[in-house]
N, C-alpha and C. Protein backbone atom coordinates (compact mmCIF):
# COMPACT_ATOMS: atom_id res chain seq x y z
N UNK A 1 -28.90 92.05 -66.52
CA UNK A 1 -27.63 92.12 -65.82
C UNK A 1 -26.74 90.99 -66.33
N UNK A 2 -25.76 91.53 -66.62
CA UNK A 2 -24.68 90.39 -66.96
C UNK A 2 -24.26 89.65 -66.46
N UNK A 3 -23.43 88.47 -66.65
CA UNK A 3 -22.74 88.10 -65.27
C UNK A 3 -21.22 87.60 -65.73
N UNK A 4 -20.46 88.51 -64.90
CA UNK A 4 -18.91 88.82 -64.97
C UNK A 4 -18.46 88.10 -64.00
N UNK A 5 -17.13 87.69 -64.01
CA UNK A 5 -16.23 86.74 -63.08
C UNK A 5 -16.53 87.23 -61.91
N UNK A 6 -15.96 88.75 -61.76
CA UNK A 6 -15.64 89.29 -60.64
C UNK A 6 -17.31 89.54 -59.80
N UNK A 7 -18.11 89.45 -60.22
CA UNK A 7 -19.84 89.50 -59.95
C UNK A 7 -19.22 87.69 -59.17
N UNK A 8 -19.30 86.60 -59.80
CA UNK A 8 -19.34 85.48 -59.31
C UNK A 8 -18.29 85.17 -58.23
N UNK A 9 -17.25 85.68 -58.28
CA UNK A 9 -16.38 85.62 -57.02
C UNK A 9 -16.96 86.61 -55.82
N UNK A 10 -17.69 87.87 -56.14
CA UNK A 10 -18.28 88.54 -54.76
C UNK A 10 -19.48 87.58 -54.32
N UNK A 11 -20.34 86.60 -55.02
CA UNK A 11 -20.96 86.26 -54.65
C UNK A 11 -20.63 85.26 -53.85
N UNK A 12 -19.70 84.47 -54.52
CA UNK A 12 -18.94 83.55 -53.85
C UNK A 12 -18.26 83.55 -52.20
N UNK A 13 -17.45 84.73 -51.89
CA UNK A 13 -16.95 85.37 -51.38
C UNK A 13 -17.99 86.01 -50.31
N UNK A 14 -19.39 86.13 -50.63
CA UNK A 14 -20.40 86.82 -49.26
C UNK A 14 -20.80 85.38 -49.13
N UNK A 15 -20.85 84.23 -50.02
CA UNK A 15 -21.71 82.79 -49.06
C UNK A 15 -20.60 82.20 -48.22
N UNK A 16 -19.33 82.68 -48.44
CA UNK A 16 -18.37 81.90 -48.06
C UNK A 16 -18.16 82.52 -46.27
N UNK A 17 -18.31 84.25 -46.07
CA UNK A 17 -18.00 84.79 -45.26
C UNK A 17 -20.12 84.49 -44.22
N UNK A 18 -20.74 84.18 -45.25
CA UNK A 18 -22.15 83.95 -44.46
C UNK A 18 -22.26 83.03 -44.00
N UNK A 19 -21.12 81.60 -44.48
CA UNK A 19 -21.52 80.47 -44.15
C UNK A 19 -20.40 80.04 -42.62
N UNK A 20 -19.57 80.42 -42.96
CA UNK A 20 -18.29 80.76 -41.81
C UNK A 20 -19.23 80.60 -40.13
N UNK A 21 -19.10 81.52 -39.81
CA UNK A 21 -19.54 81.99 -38.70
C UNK A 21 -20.87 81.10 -37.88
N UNK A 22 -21.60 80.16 -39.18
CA UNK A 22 -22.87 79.45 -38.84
C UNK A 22 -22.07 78.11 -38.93
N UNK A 23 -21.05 77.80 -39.17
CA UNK A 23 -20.60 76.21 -39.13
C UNK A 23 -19.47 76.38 -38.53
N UNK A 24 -18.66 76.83 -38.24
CA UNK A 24 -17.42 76.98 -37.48
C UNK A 24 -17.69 76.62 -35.66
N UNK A 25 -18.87 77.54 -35.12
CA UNK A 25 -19.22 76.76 -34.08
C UNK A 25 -19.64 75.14 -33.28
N UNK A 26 -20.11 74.64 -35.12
CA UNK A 26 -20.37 73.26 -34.64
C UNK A 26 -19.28 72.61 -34.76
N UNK A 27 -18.39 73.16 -35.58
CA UNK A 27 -17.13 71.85 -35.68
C UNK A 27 -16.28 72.13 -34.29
N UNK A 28 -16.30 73.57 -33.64
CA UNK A 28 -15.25 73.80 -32.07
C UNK A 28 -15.96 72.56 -31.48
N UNK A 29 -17.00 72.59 -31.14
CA UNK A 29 -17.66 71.57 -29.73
C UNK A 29 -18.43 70.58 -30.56
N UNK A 30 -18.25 70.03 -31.38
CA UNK A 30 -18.59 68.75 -32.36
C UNK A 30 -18.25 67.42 -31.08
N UNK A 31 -16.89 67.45 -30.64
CA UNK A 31 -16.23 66.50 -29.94
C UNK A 31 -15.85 67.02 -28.37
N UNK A 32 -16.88 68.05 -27.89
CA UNK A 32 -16.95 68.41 -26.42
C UNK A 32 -18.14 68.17 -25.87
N UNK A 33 -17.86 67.67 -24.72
CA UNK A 33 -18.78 66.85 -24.20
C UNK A 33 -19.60 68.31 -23.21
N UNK A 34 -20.36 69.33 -23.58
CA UNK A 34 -20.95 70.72 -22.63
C UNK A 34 -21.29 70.24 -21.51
N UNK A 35 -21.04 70.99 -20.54
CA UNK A 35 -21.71 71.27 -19.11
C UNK A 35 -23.33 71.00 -18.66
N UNK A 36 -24.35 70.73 -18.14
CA UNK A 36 -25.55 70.34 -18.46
C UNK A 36 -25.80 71.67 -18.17
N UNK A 37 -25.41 72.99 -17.34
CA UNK A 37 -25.88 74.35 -17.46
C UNK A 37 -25.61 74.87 -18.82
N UNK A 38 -25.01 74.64 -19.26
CA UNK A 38 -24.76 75.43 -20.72
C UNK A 38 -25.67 75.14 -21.56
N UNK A 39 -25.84 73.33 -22.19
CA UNK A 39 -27.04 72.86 -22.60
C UNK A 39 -28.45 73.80 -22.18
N UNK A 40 -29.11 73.68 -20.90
CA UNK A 40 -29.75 73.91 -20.63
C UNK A 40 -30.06 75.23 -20.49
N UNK A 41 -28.90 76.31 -20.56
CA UNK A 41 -29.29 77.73 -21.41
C UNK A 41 -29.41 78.30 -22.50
N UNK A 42 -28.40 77.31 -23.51
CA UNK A 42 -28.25 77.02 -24.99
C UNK A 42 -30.33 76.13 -25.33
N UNK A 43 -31.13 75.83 -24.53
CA UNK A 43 -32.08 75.14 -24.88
C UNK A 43 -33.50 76.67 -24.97
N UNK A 44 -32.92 77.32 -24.21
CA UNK A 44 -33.81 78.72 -24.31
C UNK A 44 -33.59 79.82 -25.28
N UNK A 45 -32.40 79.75 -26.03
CA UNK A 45 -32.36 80.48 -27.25
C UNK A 45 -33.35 80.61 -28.62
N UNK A 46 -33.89 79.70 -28.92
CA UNK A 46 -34.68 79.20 -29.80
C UNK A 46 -36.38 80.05 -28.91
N UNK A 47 -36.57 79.70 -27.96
CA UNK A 47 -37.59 80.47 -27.49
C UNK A 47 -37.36 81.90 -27.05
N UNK A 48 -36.68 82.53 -26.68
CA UNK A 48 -36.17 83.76 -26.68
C UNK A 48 -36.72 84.77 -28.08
N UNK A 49 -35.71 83.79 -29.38
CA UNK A 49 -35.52 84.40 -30.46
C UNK A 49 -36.77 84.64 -31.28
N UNK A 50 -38.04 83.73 -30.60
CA UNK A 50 -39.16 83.63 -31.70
C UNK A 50 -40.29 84.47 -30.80
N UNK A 51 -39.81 84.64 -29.44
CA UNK A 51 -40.46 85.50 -28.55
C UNK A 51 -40.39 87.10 -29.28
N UNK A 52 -38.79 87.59 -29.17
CA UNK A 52 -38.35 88.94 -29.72
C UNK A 52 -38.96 88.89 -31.57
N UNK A 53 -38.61 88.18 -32.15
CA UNK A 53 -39.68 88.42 -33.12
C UNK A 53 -41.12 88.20 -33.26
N UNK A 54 -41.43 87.70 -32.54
CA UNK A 54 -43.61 87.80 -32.63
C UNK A 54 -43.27 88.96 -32.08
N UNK A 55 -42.94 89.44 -30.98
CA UNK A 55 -43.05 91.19 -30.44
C UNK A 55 -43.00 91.82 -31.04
N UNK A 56 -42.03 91.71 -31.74
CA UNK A 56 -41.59 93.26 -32.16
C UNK A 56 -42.28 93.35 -33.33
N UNK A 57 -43.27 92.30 -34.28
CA UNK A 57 -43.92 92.41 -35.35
C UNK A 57 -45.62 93.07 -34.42
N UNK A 58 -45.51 92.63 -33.53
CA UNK A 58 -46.85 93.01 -32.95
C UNK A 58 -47.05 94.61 -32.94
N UNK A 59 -45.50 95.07 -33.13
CA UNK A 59 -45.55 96.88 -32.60
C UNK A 59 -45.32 97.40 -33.76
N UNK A 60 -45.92 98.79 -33.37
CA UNK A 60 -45.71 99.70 -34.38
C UNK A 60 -44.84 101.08 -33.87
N UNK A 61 -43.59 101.78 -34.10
CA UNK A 61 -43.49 102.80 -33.04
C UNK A 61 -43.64 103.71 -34.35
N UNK A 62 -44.37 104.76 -34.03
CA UNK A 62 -44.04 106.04 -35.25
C UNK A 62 -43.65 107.26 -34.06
N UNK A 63 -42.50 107.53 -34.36
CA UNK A 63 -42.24 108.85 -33.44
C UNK A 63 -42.03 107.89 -32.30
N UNK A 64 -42.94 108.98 -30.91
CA UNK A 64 -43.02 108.26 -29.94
C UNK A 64 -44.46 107.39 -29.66
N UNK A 65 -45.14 107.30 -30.18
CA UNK A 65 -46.29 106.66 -30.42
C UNK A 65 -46.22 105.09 -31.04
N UNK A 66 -46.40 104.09 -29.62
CA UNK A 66 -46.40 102.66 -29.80
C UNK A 66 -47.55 102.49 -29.80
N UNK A 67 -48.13 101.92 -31.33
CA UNK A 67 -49.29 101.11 -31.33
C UNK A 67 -49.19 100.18 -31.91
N UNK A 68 -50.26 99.04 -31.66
CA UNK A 68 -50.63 97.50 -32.53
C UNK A 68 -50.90 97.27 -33.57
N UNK A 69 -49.94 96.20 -34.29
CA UNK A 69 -50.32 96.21 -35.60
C UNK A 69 -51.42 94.77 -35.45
N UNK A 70 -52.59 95.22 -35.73
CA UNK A 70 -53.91 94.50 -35.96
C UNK A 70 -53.80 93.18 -36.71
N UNK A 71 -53.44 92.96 -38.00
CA UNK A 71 -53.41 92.35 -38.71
C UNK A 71 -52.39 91.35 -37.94
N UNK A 72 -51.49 91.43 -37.65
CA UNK A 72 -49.74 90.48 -36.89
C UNK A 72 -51.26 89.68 -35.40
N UNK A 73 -51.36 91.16 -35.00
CA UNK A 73 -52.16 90.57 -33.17
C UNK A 73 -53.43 89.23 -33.78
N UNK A 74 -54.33 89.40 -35.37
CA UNK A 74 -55.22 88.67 -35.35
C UNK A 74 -54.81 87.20 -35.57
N UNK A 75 -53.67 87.54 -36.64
CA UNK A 75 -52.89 86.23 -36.63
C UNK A 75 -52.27 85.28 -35.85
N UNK A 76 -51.59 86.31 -34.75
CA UNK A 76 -50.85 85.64 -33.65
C UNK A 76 -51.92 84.65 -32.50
N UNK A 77 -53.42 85.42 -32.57
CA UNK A 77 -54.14 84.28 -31.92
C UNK A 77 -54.40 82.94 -32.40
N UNK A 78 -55.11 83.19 -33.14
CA UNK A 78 -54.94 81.72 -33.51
C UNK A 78 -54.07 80.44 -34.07
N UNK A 79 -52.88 81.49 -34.43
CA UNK A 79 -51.70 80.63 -34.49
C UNK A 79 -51.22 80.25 -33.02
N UNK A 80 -51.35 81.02 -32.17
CA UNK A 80 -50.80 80.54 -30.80
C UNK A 80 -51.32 79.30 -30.37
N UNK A 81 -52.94 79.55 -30.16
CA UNK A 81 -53.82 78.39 -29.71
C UNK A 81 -53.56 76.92 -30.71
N UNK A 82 -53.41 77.46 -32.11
CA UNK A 82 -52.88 76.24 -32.78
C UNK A 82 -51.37 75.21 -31.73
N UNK A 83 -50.84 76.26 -31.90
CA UNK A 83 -49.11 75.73 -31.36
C UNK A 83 -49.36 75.09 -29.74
N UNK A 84 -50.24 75.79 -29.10
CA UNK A 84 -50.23 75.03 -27.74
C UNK A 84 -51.29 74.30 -28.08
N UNK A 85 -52.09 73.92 -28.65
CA UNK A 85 -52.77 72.51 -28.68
C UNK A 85 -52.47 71.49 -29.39
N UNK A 86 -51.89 71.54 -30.58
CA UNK A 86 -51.30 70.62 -31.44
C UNK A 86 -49.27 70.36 -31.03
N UNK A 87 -49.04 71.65 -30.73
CA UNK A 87 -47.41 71.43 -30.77
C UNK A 87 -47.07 70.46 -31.54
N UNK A 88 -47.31 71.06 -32.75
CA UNK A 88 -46.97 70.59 -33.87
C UNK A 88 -46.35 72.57 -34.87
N UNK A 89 -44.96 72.23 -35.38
CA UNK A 89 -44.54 73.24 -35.87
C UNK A 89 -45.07 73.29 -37.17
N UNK A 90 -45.69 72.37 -37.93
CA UNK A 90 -45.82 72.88 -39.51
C UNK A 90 -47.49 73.18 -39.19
N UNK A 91 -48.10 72.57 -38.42
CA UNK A 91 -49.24 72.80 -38.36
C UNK A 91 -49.97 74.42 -37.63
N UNK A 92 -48.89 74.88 -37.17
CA UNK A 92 -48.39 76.22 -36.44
C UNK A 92 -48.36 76.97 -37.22
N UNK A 93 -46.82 76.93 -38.07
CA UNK A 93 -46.98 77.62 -39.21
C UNK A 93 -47.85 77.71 -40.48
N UNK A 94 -48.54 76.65 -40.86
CA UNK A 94 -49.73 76.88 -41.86
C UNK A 94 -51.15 77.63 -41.24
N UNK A 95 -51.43 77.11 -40.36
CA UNK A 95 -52.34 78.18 -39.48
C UNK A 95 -51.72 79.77 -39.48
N UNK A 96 -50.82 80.19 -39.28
CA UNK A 96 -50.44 81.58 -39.19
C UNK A 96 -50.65 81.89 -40.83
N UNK A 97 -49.59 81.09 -41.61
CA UNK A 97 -49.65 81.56 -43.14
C UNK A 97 -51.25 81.98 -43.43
N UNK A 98 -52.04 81.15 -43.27
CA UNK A 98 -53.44 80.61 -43.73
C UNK A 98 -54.23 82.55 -43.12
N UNK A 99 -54.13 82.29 -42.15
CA UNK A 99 -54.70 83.17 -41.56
C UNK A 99 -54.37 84.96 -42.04
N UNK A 100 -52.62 84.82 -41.76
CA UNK A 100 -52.27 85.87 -42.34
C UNK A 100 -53.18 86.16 -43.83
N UNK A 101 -52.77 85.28 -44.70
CA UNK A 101 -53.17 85.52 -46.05
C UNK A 101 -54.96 86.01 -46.04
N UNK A 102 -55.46 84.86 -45.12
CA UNK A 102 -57.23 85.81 -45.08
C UNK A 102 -57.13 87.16 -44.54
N UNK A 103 -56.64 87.18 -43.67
CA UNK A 103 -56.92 88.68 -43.17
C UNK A 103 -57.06 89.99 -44.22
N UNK A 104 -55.53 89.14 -45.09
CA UNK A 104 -55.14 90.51 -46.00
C UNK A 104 -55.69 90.40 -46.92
N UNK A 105 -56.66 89.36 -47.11
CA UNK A 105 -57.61 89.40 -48.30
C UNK A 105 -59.02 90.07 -48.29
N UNK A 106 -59.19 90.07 -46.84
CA UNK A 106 -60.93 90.36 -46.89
C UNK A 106 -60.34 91.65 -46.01
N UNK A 107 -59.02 91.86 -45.78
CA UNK A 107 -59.37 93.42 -44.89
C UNK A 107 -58.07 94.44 -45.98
């Protein structure tokens, strides 16, 4: 693949419109002092978001038929028990990686 001006300005042009929308919020309230309710609902987003994704990797829908995907559920245990005993995030995530990767090796 070549690479033409007009190739480097669309690229330009999607980081510019990707990056927008993720930094524009911090510079509005950079210098506002939030509400402690707002904080404190703004503090449950982050758990929400990692909730709706472990779920929805856990499922499988074909048709109308919801079943478990095995491999996500074997991982998710012992990465869990990692995260609530260490609460430690890299040590969380290398346990999941680690695990993921055995599973799909020996199954």
């Amino acid at each position: 693949m070549t690479t033409t001006l007009p190739m480097i300005l669309l690229m330009l042009g999607c980081a510019i419109v990707t990056w927008l929308p993720r930094v524009i919020p911090f510079i509005l309230v950079r210098n506002v002092q939030l509400p402690d309710v707002v904080l404190r609902w703004l503090s449950y987003i982050p758990v929400c978001i990692l909730s709706a994704l472990v779920l929805e990797s856990l499922f499988n829908a074909e048709k109308s038929i919801v079943t478990f995907d095995w491999f996500n559920l074997g991982a998710l245990i012992p990465t869990l028990i990692t995260a609530i005993a260490t609460k430690s995030l890299s040590k969380t995530v290398v346990v999941g990686v680690l695990t993921m990767a055995l599973l799909r090796y020996f199954f």
